[in-house]
Protein backbone atom coordinates (compact mmCIF):
# COMPACT_ATOMS: atom_id res chain seq x y z
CA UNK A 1 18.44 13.49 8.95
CA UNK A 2 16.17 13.09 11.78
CA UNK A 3 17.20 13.77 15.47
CA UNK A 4 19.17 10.46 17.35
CA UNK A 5 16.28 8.90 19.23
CA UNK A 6 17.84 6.54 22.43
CA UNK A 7 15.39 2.98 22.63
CA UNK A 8 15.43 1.78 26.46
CA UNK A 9 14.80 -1.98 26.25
CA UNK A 10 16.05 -2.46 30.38
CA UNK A 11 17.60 -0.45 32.85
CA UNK A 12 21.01 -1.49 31.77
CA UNK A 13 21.16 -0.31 28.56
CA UNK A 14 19.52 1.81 26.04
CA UNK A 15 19.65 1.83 21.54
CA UNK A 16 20.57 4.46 19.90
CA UNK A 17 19.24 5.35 16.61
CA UNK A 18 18.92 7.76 13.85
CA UNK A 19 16.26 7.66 11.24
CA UNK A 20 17.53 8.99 8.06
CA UNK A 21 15.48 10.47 5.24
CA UNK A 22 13.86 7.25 3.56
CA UNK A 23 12.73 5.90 7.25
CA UNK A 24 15.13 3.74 7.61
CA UNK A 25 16.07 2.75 11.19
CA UNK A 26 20.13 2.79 11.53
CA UNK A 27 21.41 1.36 15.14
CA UNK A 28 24.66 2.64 16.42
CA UNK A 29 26.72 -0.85 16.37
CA UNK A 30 28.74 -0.55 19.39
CA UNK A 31 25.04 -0.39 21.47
CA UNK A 32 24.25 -3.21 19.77
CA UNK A 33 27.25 -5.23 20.27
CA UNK A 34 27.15 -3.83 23.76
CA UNK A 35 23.21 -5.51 24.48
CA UNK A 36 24.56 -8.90 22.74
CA UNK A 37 27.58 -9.07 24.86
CA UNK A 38 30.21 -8.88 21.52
CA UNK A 39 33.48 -7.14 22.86
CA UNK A 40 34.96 -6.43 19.54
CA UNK A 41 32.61 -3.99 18.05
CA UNK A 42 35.52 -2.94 14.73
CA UNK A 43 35.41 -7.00 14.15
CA UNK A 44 31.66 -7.14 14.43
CA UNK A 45 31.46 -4.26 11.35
CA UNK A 46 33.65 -5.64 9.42
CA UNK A 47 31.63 -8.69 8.76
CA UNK A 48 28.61 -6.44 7.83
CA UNK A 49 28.06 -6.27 4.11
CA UNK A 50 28.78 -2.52 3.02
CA UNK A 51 24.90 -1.82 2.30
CA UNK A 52 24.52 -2.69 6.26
CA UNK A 53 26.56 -0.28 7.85
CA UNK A 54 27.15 4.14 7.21
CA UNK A 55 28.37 7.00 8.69
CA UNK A 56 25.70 9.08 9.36
């Protein structure tokens, strides 16, 4: 597992991420939710499919 790399898209927020060993780009969800304005970042998971979301 790669280092967490932090995206800055404004000056108001920033993305974190972590790139994991097949490249794949994983976002922490509560940034995202954060950007997109969703309050409920536990309700916003659980309507991910199970392939969408980890622990890393």
């Amino acid at each position: 597992m790669n280092d967490l790399k932090i995206f800055k898209k404004s000056k108001i927020w920033g993305l974190r991420t972590v790139v994991d060993e097949n490249i794949e780009h994983w976002f922490v969800a509560s940034d995202i939710c954060k950007a997109i304005e969703i309050k409920d970042t536990i309700d916003a998971l659980k309507r991910l499919y199970e392939d969408e979301k980890s622990r890393l």
